[in-house]
C-alpha atoms as a PDB file:
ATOM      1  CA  UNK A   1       0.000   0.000   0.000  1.00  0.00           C
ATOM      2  CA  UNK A   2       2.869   2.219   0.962  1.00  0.00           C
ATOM      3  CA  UNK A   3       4.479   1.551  -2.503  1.00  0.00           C
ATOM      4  CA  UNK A   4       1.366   2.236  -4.184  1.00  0.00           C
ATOM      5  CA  UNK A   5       0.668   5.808  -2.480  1.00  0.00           C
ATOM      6  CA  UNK A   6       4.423   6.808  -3.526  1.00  0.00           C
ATOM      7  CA  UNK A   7       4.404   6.217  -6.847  1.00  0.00           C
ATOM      8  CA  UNK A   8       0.584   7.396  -7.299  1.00  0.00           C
ATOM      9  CA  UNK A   9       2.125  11.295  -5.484  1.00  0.00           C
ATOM     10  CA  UNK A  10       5.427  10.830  -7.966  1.00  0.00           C
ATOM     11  CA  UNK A  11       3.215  10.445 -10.953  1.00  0.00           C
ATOM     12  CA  UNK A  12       1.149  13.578  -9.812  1.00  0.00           C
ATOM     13  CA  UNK A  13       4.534  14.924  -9.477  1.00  0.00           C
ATOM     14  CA  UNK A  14       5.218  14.563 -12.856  1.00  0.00           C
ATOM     15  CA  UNK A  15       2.326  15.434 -14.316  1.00  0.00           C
ATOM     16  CA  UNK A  16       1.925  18.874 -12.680  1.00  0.00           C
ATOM     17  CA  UNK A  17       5.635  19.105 -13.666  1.00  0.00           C
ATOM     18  CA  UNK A  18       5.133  18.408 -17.262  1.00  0.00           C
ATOM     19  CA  UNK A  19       1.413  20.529 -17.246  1.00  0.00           C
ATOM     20  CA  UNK A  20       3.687  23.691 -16.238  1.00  0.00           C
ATOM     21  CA  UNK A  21       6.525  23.130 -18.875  1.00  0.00           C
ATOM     22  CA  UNK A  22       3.574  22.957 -21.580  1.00  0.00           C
ATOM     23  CA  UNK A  23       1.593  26.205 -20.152  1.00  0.00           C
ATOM     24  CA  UNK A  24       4.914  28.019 -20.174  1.00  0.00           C
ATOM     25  CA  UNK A  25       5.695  27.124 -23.779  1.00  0.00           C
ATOM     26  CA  UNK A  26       2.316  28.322 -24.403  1.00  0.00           C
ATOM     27  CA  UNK A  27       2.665  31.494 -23.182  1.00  0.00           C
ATOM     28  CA  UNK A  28       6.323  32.146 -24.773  1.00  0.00           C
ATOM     29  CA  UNK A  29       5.683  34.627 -27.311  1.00  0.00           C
ATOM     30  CA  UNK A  30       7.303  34.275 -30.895  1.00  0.00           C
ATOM     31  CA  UNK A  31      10.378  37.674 -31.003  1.00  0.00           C
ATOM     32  CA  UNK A  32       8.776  40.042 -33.830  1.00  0.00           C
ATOM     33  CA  UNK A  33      11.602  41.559 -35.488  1.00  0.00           C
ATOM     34  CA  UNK A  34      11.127  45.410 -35.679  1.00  0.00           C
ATOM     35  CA  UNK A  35      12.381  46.514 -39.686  1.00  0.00           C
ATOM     36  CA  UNK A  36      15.025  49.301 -39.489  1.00  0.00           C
ATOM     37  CA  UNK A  37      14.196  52.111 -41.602  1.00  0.00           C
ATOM     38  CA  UNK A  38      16.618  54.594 -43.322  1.00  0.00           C
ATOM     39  CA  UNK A  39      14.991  58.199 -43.352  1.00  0.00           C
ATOM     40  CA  UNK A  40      16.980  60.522 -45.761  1.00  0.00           C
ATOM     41  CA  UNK A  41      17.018  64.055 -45.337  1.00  0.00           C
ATOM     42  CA  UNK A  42      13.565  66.079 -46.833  1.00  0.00           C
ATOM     43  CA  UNK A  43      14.605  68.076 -50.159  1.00  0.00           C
ATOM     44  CA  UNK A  44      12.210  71.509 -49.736  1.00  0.00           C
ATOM     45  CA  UNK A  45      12.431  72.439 -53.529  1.00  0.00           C
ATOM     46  CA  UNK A  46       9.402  75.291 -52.513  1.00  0.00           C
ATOM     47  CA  UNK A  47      10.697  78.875 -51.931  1.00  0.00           C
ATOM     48  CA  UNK A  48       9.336  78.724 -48.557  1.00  0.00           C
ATOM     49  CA  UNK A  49      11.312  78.349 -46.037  1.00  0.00           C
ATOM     50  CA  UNK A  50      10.441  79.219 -42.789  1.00  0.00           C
ATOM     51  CA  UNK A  51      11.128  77.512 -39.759  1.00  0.00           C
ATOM     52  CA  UNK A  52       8.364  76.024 -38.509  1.00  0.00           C
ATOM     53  CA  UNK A  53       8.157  74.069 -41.999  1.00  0.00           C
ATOM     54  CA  UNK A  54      10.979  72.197 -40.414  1.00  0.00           C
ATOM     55  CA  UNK A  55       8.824  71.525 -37.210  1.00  0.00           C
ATOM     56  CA  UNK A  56       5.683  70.317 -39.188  1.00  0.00           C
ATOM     57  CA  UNK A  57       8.526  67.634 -40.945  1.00  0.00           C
ATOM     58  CA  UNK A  58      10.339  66.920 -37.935  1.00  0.00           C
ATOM     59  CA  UNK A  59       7.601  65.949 -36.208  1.00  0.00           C
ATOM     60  CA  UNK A  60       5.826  63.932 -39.184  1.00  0.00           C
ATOM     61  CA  UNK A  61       8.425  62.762 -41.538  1.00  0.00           C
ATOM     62  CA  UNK A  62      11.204  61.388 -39.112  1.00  0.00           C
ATOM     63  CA  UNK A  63       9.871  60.857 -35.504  1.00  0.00           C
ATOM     64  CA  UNK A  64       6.439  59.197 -37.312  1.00  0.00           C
ATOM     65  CA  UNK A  65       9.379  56.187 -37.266  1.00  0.00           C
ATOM     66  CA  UNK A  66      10.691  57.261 -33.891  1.00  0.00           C
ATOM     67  CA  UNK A  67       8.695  54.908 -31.661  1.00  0.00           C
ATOM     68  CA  UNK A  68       9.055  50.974 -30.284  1.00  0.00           C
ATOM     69  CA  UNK A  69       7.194  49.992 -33.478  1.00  0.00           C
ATOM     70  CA  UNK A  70      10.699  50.248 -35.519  1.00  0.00           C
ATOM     71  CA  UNK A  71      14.304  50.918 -35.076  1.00  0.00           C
ATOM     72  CA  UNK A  72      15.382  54.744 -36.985  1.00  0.00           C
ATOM     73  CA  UNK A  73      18.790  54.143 -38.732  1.00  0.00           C
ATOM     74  CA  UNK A  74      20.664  57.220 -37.169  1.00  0.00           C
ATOM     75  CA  UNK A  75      20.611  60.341 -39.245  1.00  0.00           C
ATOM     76  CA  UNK A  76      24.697  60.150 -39.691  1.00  0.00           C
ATOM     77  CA  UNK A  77      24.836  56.483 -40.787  1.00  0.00           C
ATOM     78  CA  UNK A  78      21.770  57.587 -43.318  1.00  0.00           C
ATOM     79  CA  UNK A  79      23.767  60.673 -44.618  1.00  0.00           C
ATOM     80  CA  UNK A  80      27.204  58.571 -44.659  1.00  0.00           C
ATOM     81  CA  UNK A  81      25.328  55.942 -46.663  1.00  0.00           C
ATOM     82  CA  UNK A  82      24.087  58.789 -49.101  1.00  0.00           C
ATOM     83  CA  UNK A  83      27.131  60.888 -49.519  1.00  0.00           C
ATOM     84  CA  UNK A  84      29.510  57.074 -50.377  1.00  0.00           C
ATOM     85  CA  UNK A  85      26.835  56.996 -53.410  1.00  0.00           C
ATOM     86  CA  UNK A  86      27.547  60.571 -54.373  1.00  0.00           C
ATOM     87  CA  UNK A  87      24.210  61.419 -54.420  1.00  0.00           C
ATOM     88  CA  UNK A  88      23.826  65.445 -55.245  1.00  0.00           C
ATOM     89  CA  UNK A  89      21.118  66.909 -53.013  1.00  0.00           C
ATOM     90  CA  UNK A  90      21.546  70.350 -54.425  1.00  0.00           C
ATOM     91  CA  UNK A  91      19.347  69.457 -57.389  1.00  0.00           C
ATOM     92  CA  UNK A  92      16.542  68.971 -55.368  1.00  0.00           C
ATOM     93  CA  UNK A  93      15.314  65.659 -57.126  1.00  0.00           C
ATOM     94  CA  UNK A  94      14.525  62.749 -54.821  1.00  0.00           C
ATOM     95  CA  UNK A  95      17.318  59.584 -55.287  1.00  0.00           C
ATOM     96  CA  UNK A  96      16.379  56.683 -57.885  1.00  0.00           C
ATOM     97  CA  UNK A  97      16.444  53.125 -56.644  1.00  0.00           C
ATOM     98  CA  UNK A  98      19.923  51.840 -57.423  1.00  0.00           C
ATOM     99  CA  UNK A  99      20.843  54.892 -54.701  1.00  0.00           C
ATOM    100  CA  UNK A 100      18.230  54.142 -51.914  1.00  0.00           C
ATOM    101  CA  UNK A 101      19.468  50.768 -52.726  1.00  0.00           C
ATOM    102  CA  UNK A 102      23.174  51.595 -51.877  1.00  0.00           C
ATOM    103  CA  UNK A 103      21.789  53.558 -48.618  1.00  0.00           C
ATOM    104  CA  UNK A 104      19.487  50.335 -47.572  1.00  0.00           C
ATOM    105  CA  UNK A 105      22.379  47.900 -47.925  1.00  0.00           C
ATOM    106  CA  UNK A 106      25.127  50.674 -46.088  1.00  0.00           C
ATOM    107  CA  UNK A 107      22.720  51.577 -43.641  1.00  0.00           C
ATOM    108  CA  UNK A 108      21.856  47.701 -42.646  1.00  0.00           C
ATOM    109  CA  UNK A 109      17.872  49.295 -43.497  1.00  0.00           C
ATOM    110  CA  UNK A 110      15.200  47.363 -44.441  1.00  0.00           C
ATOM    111  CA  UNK A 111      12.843  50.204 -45.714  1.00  0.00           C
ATOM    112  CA  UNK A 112      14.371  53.437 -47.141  1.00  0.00           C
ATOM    113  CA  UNK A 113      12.384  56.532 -47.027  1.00  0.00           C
ATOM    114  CA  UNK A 114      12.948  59.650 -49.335  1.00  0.00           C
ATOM    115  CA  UNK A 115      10.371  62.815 -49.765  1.00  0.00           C
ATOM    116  CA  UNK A 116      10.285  65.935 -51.167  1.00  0.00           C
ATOM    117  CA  UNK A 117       7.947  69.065 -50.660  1.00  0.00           C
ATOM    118  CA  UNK A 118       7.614  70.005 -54.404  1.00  0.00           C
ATOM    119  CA  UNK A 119       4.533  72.178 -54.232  1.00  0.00           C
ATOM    120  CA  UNK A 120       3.465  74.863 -51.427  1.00  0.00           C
ATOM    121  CA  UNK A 121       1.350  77.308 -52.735  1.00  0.00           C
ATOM    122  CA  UNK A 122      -0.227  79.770 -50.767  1.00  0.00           C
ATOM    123  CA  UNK A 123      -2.811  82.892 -52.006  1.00  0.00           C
ATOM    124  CA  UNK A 124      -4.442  85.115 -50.026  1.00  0.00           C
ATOM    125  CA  UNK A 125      -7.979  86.448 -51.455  1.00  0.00           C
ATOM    126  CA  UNK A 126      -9.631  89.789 -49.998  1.00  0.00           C
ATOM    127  CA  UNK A 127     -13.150  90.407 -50.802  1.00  0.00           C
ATOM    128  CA  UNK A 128     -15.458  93.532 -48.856  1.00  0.00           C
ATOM    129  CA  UNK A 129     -16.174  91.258 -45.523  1.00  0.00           C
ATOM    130  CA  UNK A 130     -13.816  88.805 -45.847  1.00  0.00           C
ATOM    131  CA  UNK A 131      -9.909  87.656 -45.995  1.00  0.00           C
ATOM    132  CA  UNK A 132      -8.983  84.457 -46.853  1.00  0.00           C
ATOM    133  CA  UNK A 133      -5.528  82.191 -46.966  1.00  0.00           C
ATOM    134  CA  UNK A 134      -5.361  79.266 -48.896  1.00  0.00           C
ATOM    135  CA  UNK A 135      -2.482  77.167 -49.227  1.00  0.00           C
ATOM    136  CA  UNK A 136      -1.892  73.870 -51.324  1.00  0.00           C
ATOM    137  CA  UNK A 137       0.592  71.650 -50.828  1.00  0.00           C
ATOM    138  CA  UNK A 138       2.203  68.729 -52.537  1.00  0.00           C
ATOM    139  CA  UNK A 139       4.360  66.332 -51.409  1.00  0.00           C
ATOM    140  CA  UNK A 140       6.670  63.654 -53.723  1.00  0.00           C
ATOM    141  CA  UNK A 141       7.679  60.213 -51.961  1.00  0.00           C
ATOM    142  CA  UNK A 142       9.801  57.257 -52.523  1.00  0.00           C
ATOM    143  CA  UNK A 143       9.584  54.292 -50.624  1.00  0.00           C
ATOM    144  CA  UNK A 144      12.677  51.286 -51.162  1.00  0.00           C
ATOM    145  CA  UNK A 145      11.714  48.178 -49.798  1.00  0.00           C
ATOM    146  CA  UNK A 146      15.313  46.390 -49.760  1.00  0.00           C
ATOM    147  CA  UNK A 147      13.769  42.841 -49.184  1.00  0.00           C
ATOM    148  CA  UNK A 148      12.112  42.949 -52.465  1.00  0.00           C
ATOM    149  CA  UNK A 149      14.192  45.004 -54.088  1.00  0.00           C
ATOM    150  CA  UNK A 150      11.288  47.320 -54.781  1.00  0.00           C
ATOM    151  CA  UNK A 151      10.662  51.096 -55.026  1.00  0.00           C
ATOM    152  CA  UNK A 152       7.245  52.688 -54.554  1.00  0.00           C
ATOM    153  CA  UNK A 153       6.868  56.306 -55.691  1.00  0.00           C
ATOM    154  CA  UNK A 154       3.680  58.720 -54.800  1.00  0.00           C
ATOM    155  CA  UNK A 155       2.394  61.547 -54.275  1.00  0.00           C
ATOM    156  CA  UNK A 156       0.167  63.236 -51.665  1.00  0.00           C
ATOM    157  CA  UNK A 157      -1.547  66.613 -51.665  1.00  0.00           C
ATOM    158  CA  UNK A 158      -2.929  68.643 -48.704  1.00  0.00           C
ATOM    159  CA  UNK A 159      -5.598  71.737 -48.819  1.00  0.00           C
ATOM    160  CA  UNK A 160      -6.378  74.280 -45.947  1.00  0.00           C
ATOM    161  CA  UNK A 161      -8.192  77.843 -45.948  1.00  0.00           C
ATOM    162  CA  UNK A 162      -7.804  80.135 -43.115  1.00  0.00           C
ATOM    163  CA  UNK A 163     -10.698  82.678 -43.428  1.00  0.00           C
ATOM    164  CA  UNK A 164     -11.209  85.999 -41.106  1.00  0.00           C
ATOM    165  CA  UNK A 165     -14.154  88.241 -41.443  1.00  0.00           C
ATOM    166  CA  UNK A 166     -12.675  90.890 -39.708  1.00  0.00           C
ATOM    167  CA  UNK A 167      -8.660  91.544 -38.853  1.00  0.00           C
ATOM    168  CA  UNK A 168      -5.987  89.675 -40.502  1.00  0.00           C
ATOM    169  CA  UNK A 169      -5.317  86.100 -41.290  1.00  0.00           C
ATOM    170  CA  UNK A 170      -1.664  84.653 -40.892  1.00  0.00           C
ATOM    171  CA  UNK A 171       0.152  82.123 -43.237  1.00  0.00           C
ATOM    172  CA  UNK A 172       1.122  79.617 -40.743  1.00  0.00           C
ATOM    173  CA  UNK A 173      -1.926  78.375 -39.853  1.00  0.00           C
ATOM    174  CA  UNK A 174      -3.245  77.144 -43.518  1.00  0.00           C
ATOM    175  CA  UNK A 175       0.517  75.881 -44.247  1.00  0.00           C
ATOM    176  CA  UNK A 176       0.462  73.722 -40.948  1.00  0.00           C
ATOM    177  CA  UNK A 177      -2.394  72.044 -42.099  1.00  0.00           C
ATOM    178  CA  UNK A 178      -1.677  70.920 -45.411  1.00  0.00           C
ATOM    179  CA  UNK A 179       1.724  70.016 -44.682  1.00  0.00           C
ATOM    180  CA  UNK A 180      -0.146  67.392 -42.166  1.00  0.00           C
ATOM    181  CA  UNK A 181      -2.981  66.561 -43.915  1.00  0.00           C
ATOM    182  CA  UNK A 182      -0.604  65.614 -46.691  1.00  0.00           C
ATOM    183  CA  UNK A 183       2.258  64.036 -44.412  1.00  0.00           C
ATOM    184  CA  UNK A 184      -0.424  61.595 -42.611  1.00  0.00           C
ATOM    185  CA  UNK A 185      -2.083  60.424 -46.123  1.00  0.00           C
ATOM    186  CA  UNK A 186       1.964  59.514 -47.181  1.00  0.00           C
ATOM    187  CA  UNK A 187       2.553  58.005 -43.622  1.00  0.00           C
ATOM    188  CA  UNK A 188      -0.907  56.268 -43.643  1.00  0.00           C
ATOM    189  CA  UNK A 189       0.558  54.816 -47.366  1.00  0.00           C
ATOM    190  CA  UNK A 190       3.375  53.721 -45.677  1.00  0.00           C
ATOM    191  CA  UNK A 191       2.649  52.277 -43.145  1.00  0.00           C
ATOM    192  CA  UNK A 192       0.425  50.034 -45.627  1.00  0.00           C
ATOM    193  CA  UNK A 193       3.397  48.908 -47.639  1.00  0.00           C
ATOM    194  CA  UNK A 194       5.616  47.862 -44.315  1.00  0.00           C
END
């Protein structure tokens, strides 16, 4: 009897043993691999070019990748990577694949991101009661996916009035929000394609 009450507790041993090892490597949770993206410097080929322009793409073009979602290639290792392809930035054009190419494979990036504001265009219209800002922008991207060897290009546009019916109405306000409305539709697009 005394036999049979030890090994009845040792296999109740085992089992609750070999019930934990099982619920543990249930609960173990696969390691998602974040992509590392390459974000090259904004080309502004507008003739506007104040400072809070750099703001609006600070905040939406490179810290939009800034976050535990992905891991930002450093803004050096980006612009060494561009500069070894002697890529010319001065001519305002965004870079063609076989250079976002060279930047993915020197920056150890999976995604390479490249954008250009090529439109901001703002008017302001006066009538008897009424002053109003509008302001048009347009933005170019190019996205290099360096798994599939693939470049996506697009565009996105972004359209904001500021009206006053009396006193003045400022510039910043109407540019602000087309720069964003167009910057989330690219990042919305991007975010699709990663």
């Amino acid at each position: 009897m005394k036999k049979l009450t030890i090994i009845t507790v040792l296999c109740l041993f085992l089992m609750s043993i070999g019930a934990i090892i099982v619920s543990a490597e249930e609960n173990v949770q696969p390691s998602i691999t974040k992509p590392n993206i390459a974000i090259i410097p904004y080309i502004n080929s507008t003739e506007e070019n104040k400072g809070y322009i750099q703001e609006i793409v600070n905040t939406k073009y490179t810290e939009q990748y800034s976050n535990e979602n992905f891991n930002l290639i450093p803004l050096v290792e980006t612009q060494k990577a561009l500069n070894s392809t002697g890529f010319d930035t001065t001519n305002n054009e965004l870079p063609e694949k076989d250079v976002m190419a060279v930047v993915a494979e020197k920056a150890n990036a999976d995604y390479v991101i490249a954008m250009e504001i090529s439109q901001l265009i703002t008017t302001r219209h006066l009538s008897m009661f009424q002053v109003k800002v509008v302001t048009k922008a347009k933005l170019k991207y190019k996205l290099y996916n360096a798994k599939q060897n693939k470049l996506v290009s697009f565009q996105t546009t972004g359209l904001s009035e500021n009206k006053s019916v009396f006193g003045d109405v400022g510039y910043r306000d109407p540019i602000t929000k087309a720069l964003n409305q167009a910057m989330d539709e690219a990042n919305t697009k991007i975010m699709n394609s990663l």
